[in-house]
C-alpha atoms as a PDB file:
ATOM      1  CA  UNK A   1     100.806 125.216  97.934  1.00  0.00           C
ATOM      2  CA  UNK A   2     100.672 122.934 100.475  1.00  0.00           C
ATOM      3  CA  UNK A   3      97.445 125.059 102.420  1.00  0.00           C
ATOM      4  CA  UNK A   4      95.396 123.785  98.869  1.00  0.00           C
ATOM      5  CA  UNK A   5      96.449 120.030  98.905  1.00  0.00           C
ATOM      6  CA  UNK A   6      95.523 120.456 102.468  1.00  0.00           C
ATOM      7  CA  UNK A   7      91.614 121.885 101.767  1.00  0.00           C
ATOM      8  CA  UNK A   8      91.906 118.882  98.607  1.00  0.00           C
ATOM      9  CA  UNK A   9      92.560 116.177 100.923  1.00  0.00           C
ATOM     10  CA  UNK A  10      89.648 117.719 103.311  1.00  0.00           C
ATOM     11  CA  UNK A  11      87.372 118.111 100.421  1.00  0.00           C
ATOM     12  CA  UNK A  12      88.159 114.048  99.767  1.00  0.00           C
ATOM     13  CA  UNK A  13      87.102 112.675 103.523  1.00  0.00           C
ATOM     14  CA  UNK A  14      83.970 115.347 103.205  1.00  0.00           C
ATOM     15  CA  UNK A  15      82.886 113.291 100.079  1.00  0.00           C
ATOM     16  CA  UNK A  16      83.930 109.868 101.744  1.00  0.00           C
ATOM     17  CA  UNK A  17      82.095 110.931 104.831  1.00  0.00           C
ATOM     18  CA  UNK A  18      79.229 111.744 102.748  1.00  0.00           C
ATOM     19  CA  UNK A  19      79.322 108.020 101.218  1.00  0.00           C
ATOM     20  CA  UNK A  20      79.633 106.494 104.308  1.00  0.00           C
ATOM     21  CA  UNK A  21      76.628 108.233 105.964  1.00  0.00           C
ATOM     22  CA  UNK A  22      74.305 108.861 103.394  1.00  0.00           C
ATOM     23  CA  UNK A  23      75.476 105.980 100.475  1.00  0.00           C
ATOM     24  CA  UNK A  24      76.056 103.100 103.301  1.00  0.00           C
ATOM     25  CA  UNK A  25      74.610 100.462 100.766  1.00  0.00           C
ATOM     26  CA  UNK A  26      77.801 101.168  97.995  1.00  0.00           C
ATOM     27  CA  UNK A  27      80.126  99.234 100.548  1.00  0.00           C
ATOM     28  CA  UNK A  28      76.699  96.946 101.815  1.00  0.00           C
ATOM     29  CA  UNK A  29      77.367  93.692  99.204  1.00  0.00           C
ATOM     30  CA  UNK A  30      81.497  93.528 100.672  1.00  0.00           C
ATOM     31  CA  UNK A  31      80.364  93.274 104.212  1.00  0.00           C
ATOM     32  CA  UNK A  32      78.492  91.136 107.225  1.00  0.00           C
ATOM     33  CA  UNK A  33      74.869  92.620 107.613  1.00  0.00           C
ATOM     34  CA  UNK A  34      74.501  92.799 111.538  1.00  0.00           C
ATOM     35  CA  UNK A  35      77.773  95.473 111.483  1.00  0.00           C
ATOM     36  CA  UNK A  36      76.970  97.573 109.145  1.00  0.00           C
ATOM     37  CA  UNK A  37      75.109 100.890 110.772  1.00  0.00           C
ATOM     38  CA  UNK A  38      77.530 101.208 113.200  1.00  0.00           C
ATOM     39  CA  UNK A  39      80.755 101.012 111.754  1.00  0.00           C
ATOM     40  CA  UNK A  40      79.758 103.151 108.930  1.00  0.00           C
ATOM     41  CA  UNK A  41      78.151 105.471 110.558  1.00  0.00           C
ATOM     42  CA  UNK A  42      81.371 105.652 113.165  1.00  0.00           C
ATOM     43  CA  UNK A  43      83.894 106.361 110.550  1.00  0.00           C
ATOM     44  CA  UNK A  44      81.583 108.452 108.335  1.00  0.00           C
ATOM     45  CA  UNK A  45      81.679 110.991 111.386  1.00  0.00           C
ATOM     46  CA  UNK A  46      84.938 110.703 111.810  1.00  0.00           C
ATOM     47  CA  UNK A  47      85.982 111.496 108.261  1.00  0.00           C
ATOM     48  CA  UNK A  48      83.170 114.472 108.670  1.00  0.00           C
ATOM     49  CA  UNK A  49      84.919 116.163 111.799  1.00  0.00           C
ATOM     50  CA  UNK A  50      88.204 115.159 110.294  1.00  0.00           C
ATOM     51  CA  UNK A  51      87.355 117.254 106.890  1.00  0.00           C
ATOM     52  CA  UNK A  52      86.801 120.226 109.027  1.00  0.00           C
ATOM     53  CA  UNK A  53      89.458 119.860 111.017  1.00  0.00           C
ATOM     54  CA  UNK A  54      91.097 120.148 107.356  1.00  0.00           C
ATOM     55  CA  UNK A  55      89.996 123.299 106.611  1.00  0.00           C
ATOM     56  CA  UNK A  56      91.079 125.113 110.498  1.00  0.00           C
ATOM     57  CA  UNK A  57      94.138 123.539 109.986  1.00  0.00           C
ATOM     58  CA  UNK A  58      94.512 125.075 106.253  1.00  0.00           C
ATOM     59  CA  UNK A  59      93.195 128.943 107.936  1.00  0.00           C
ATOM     60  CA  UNK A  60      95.827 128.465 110.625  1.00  0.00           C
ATOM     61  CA  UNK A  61      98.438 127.072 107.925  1.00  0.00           C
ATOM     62  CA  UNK A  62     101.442 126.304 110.509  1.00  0.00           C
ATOM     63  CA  UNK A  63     103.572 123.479 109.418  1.00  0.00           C
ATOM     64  CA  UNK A  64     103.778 121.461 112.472  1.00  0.00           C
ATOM     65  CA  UNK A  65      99.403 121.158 112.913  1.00  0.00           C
ATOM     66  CA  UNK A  66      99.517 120.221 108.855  1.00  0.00           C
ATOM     67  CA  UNK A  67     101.845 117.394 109.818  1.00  0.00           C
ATOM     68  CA  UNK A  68      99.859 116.489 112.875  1.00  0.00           C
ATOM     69  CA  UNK A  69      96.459 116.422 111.341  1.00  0.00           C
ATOM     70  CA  UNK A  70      97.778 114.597 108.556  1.00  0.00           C
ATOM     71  CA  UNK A  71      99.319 111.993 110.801  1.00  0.00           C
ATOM     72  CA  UNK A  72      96.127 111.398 112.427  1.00  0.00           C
ATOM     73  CA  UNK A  73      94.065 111.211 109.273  1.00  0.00           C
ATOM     74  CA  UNK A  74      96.407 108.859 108.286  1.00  0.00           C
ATOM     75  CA  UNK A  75      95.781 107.221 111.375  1.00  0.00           C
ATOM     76  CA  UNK A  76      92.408 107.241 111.123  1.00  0.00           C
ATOM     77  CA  UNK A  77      92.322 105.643 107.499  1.00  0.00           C
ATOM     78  CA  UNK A  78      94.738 102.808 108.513  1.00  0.00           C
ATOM     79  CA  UNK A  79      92.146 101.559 111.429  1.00  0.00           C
ATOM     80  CA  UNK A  80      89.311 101.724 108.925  1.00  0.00           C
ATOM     81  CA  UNK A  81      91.063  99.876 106.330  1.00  0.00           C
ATOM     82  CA  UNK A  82      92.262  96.774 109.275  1.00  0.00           C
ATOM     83  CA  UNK A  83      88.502  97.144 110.459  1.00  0.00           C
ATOM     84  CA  UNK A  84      86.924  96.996 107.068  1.00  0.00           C
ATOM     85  CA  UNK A  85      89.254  94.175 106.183  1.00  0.00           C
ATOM     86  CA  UNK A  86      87.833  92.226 109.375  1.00  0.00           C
ATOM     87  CA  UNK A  87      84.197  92.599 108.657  1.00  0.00           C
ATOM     88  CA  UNK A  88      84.185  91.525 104.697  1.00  0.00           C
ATOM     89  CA  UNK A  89      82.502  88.389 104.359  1.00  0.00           C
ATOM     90  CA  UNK A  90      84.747  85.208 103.076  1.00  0.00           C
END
């Protein structure tokens, strides 16, 4: 059960990565112009290598790498959410 929540949640940053690289202009009216390649394009790889990481983690299905690579996706999502939250425009 939990090995297909896992592959879920990696099928979920795949699509977010895919936004974020190829879609940048759905999160373009929030935020300040001269930041946006970068940061998007940062965390849209991030979410990419993450998603895979997803999927070795679901093949190798221990407990203890689930947990981890759920920590650090978690992780991951918190810094984009305090860096998107710094770059929307007021």
């Amino acid at each position: 059960m939990i090995r297909v929540l896992v592959i879920l949640f990696a099928l979920l940053l795949l699509l977010l990565s895919y936004v974020l690289l190829k879609k940048p202009q759905l999160l373009t009216p929030l935020l300040i112009q001269e930041e946006i390649p970068s940061f998007l394009k940062t965390y849209g790889h991030f979410y990419l290598s993450f998603g895979i990481l997803g999927f070795i983690a679901a093949i190798i299905n221990l407990k203890i790498i689930i947990l981890l690579y759920i920590f650090l996706v978690l992780i991951l999502a918190a810094s984009f959410s305090l860096k998107l939250s710094k770059s929307l425009k007021k």
